[in-house]
C-alpha atoms as a PDB file:
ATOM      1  CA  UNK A   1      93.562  -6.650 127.382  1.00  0.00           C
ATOM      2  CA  UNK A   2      94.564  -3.416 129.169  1.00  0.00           C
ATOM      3  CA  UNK A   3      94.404   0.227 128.100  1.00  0.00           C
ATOM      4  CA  UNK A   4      97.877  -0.314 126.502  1.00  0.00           C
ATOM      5  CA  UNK A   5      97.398  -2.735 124.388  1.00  0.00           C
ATOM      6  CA  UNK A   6      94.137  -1.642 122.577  1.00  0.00           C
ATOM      7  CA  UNK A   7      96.445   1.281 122.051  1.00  0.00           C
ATOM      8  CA  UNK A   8      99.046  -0.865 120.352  1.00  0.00           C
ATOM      9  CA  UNK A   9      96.067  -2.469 118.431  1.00  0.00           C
ATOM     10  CA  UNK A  10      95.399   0.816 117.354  1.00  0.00           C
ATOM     11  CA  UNK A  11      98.415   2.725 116.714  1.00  0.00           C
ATOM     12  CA  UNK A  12     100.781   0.443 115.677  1.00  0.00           C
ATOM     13  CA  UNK A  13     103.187   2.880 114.203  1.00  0.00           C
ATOM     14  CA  UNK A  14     103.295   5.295 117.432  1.00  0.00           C
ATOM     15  CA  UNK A  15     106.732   5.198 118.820  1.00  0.00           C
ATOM     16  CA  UNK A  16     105.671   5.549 123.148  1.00  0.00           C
ATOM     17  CA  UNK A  17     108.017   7.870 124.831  1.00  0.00           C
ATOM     18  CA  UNK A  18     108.506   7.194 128.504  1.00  0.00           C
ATOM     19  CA  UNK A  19     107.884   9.882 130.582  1.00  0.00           C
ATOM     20  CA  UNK A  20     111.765  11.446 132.026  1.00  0.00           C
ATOM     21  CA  UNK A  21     112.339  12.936 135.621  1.00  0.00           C
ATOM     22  CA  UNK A  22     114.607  15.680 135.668  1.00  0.00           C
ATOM     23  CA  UNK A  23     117.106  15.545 138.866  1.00  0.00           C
ATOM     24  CA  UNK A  24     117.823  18.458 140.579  1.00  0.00           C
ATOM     25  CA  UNK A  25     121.552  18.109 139.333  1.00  0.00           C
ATOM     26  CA  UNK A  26     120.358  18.302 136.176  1.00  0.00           C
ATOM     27  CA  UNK A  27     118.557  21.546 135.966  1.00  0.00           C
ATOM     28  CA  UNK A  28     120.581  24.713 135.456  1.00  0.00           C
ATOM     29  CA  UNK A  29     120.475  27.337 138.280  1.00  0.00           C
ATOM     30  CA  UNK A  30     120.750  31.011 137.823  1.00  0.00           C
ATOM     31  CA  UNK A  31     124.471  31.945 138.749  1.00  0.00           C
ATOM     32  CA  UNK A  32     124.349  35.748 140.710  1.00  0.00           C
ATOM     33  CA  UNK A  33     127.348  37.945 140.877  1.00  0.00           C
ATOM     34  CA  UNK A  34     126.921  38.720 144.585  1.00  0.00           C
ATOM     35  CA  UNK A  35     127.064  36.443 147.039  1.00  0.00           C
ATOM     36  CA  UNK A  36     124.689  34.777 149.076  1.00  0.00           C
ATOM     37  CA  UNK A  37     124.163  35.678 152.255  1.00  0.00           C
ATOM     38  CA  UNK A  38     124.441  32.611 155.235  1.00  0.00           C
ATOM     39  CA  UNK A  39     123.597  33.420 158.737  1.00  0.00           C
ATOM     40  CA  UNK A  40     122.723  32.272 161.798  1.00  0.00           C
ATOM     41  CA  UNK A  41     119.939  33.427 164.334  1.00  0.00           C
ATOM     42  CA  UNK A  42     117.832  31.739 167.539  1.00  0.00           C
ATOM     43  CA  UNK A  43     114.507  31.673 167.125  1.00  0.00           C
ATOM     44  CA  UNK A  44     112.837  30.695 170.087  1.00  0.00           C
ATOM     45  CA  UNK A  45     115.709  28.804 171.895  1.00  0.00           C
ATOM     46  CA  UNK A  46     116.568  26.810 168.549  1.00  0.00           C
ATOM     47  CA  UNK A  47     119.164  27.573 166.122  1.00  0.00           C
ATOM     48  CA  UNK A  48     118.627  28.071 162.068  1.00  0.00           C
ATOM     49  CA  UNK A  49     121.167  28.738 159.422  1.00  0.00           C
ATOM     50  CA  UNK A  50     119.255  31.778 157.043  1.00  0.00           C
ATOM     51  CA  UNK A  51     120.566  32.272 153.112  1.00  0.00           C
ATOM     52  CA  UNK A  52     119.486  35.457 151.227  1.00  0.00           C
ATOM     53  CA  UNK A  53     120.454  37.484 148.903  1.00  0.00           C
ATOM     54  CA  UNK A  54     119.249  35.226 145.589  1.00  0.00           C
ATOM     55  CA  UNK A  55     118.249  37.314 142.389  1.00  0.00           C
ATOM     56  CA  UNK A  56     117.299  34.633 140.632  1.00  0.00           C
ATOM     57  CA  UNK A  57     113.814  32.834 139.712  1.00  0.00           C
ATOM     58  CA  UNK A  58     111.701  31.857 143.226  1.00  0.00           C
ATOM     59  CA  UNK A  59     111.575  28.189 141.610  1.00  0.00           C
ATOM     60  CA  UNK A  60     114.903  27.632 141.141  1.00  0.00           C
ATOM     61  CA  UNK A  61     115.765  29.212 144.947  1.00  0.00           C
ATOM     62  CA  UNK A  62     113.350  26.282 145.697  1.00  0.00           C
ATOM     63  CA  UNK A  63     114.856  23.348 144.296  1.00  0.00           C
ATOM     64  CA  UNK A  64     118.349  24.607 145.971  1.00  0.00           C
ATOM     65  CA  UNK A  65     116.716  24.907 149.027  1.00  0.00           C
ATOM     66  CA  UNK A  66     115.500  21.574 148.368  1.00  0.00           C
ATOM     67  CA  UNK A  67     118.977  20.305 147.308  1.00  0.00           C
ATOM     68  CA  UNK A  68     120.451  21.432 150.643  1.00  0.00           C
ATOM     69  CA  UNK A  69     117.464  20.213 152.717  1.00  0.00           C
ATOM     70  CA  UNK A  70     118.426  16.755 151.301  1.00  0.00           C
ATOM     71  CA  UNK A  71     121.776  17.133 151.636  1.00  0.00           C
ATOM     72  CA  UNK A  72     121.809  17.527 155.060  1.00  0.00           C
ATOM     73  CA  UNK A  73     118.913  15.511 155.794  1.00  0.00           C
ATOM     74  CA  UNK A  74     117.643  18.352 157.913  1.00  0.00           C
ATOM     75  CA  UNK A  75     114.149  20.166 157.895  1.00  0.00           C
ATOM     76  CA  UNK A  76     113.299  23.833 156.687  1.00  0.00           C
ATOM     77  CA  UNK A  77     111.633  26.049 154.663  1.00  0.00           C
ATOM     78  CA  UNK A  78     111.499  28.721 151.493  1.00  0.00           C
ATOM     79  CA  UNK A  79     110.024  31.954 153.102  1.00  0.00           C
ATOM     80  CA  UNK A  80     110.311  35.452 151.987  1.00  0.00           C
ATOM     81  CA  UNK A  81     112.983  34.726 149.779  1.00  0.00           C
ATOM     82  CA  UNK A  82     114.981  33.119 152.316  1.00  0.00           C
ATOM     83  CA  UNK A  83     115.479  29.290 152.715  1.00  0.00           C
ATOM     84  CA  UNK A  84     115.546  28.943 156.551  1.00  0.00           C
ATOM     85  CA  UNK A  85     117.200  25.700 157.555  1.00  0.00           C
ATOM     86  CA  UNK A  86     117.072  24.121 160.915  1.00  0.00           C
ATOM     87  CA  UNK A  87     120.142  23.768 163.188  1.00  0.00           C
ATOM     88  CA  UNK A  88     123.378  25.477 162.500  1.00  0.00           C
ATOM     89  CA  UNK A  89     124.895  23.888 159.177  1.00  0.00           C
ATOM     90  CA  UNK A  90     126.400  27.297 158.143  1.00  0.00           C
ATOM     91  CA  UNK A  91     129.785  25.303 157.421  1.00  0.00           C
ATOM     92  CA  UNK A  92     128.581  22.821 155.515  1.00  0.00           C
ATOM     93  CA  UNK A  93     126.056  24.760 153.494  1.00  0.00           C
ATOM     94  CA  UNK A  94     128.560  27.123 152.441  1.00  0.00           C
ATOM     95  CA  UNK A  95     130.381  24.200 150.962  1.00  0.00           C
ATOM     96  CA  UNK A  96     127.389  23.366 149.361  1.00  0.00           C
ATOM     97  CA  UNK A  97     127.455  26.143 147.573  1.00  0.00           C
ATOM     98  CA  UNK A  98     130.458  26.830 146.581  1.00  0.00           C
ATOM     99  CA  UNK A  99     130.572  23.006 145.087  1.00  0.00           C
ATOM    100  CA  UNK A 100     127.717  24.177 142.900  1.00  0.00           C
ATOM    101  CA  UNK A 101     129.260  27.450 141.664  1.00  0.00           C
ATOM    102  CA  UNK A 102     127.624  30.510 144.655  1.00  0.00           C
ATOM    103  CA  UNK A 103     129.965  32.954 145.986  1.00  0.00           C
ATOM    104  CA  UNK A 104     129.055  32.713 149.766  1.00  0.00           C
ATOM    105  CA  UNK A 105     129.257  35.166 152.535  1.00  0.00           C
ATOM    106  CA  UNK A 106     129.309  33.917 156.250  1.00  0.00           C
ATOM    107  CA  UNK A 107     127.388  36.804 157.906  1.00  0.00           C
ATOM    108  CA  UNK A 108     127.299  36.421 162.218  1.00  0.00           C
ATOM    109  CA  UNK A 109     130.113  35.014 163.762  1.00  0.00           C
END
């Protein structure tokens, strides 16, 4: 008899609730009225597409840096306000984006 059943045994009118995962699609992000900022640098040799310019909450900057991230199936980070993303995806991030509701400005080239 496992932990679960003794439970039943003794609760038998609880109603169990199972535990729900909230996707990333399903939590609300902060809409700004100015744009985000997308540019591109080389650090060290290797290019990295940089967005900025979020006035939002620093947790929900994180799960869209997260969204993009998987998205693109690329590596970065969430530094300094800034999600730093490796390679140059500036066209594809700003699509991104704007499919989720950002204005987006393409800042360097």
């Amino acid at each position: 008899m496992d932990l679960q059943d003794q439970l039943k045994n003794l609760f038998p009118d609880h109603v169990s609730e199972e535990p729900t995962q909230e996707t990333s699609e399903g939590t609300a992000i902060w809409m700004q009225d100015d744009p985000l900022i997308c540019k591109y640098e080389k650090r060290k040799g290797k290019p990295i597409t940089i967005i900025e310019g979020y006035t939002g909450a620093t947790s929900d900057f994180k799960i869209l840096a997260k969204d993009i991230k998987t998205a693109l199936s690329v590596g970065g980070s969430f530094k300094d306000d800034r999600i730093i993303i490796q390679g140059d995806y500036r066209d594809k991030i700003m699509q991104i984006l704007k499919d989720k509701g950002f204005l987006v400005k393409r800042v360097g080239g």
